[in-house]
C-alpha atoms as a PDB file:
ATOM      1  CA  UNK A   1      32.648  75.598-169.130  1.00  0.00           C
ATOM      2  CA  UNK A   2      34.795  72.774-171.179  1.00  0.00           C
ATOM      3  CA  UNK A   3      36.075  73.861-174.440  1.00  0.00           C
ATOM      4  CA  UNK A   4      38.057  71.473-176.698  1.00  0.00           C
ATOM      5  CA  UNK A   5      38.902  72.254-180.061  1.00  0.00           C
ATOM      6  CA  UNK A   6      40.417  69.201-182.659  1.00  0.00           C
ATOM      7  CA  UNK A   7      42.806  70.564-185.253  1.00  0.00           C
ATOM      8  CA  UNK A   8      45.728  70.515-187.991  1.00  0.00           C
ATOM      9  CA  UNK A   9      48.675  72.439-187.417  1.00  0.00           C
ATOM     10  CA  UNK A  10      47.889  73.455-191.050  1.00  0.00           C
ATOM     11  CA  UNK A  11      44.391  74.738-190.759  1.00  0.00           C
ATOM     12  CA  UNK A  12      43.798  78.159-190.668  1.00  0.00           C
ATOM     13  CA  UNK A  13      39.972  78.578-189.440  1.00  0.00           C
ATOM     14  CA  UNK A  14      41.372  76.425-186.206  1.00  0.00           C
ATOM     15  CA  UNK A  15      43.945  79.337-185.644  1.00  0.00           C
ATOM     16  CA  UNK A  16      41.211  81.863-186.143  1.00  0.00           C
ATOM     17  CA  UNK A  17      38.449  80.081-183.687  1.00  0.00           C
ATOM     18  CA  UNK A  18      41.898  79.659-181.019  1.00  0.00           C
ATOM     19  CA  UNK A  19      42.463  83.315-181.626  1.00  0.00           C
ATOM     20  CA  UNK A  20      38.605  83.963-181.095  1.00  0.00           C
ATOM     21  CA  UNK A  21      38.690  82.269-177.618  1.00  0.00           C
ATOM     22  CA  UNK A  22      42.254  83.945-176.656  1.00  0.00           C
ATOM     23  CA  UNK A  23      40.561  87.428-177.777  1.00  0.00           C
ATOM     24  CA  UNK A  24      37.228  86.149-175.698  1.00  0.00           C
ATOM     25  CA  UNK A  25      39.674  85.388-172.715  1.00  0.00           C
ATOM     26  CA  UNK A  26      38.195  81.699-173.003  1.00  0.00           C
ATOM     27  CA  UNK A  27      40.765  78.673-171.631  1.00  0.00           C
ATOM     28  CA  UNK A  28      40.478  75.610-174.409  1.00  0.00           C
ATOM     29  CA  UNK A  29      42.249  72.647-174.569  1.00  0.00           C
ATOM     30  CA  UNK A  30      43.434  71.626-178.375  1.00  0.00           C
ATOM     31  CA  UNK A  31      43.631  68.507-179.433  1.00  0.00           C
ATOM     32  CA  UNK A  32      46.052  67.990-182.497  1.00  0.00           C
ATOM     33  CA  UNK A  33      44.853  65.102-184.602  1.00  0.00           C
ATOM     34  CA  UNK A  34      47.610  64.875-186.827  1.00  0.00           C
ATOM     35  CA  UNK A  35      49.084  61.411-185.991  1.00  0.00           C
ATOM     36  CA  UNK A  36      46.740  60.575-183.105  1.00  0.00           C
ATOM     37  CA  UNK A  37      44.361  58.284-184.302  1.00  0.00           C
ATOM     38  CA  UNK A  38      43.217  57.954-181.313  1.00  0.00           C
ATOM     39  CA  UNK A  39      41.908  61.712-181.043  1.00  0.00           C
ATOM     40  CA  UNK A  40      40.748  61.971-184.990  1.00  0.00           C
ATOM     41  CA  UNK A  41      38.769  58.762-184.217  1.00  0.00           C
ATOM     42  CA  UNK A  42      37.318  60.764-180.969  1.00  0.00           C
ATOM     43  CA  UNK A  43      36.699  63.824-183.049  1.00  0.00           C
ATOM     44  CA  UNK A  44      34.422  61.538-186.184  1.00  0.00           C
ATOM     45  CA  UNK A  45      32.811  60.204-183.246  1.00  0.00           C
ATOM     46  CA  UNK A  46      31.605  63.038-182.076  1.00  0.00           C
ATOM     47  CA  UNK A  47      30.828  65.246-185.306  1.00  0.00           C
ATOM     48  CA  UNK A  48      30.642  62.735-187.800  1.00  0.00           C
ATOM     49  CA  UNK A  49      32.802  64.599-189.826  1.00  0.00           C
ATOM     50  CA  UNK A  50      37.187  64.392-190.537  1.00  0.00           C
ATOM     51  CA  UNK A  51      37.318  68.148-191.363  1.00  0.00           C
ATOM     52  CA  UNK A  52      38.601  70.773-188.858  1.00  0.00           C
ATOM     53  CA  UNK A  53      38.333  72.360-186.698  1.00  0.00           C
ATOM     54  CA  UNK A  54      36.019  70.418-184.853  1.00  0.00           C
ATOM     55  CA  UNK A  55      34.520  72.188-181.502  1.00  0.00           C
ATOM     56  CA  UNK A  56      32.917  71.011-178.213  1.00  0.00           C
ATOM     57  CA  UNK A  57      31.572  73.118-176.208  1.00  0.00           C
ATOM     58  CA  UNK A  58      30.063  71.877-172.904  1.00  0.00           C
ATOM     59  CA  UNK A  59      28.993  68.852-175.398  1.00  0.00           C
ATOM     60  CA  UNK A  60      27.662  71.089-178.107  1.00  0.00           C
ATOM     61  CA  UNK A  61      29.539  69.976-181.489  1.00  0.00           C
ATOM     62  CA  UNK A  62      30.177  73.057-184.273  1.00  0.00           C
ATOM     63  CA  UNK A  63      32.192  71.778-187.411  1.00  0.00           C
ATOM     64  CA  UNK A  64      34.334  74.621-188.719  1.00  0.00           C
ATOM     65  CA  UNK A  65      34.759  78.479-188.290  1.00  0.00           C
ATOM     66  CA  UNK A  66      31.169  79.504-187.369  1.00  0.00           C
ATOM     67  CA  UNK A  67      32.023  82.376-185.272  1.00  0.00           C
ATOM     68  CA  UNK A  68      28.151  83.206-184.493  1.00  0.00           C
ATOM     69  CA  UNK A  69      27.693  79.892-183.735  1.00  0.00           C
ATOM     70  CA  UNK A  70      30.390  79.973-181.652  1.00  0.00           C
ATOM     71  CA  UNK A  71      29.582  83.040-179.855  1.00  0.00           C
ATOM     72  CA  UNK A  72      26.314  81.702-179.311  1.00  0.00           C
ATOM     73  CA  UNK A  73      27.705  78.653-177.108  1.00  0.00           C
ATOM     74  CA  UNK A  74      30.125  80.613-175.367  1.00  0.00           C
ATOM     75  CA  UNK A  75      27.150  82.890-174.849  1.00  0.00           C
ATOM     76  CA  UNK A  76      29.140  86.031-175.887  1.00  0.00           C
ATOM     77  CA  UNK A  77      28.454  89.216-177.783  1.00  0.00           C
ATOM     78  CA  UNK A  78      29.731  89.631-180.781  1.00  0.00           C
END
């Protein structure tokens, strides 16, 4: 299973999904899009959106903190 997750050092519904996956004992990489246009122009390309956080997993795209959502591609209970 891949898990990235695009963020802000400022945003706080990326620190609660990377606390969800720490909790969930699920590895991510985190890609900081503050001054790497290069990664914010990866994340609008794949969401379509500039907010964050902005997740893949395994190539499925959730916008923001939607923890069932979330769940639901990790395929964990809640």
């Amino acid at each position: 299973m891949t898990v990235k997750i695009y963020t802000t050092s400022t945003c706080p519904y990326c620190r609660m999904a990377k606390d969800l996956f720490k909790k969930k004992s699920i590895s991510y990489e985190e890609i900081n899009v503050e001054g790497n246009p290069a990664a914010a122009n990866e994340m609008v390309r794949k969401s379509g959106q500039m907010g964050v956080p902005v997740i893949d997993i395994n190539g499925k795209i959730i916008v923001g903190f939607n923890r069932s959502e979330i769940e639901a591609a990790l395929r964990l209970r809640a």
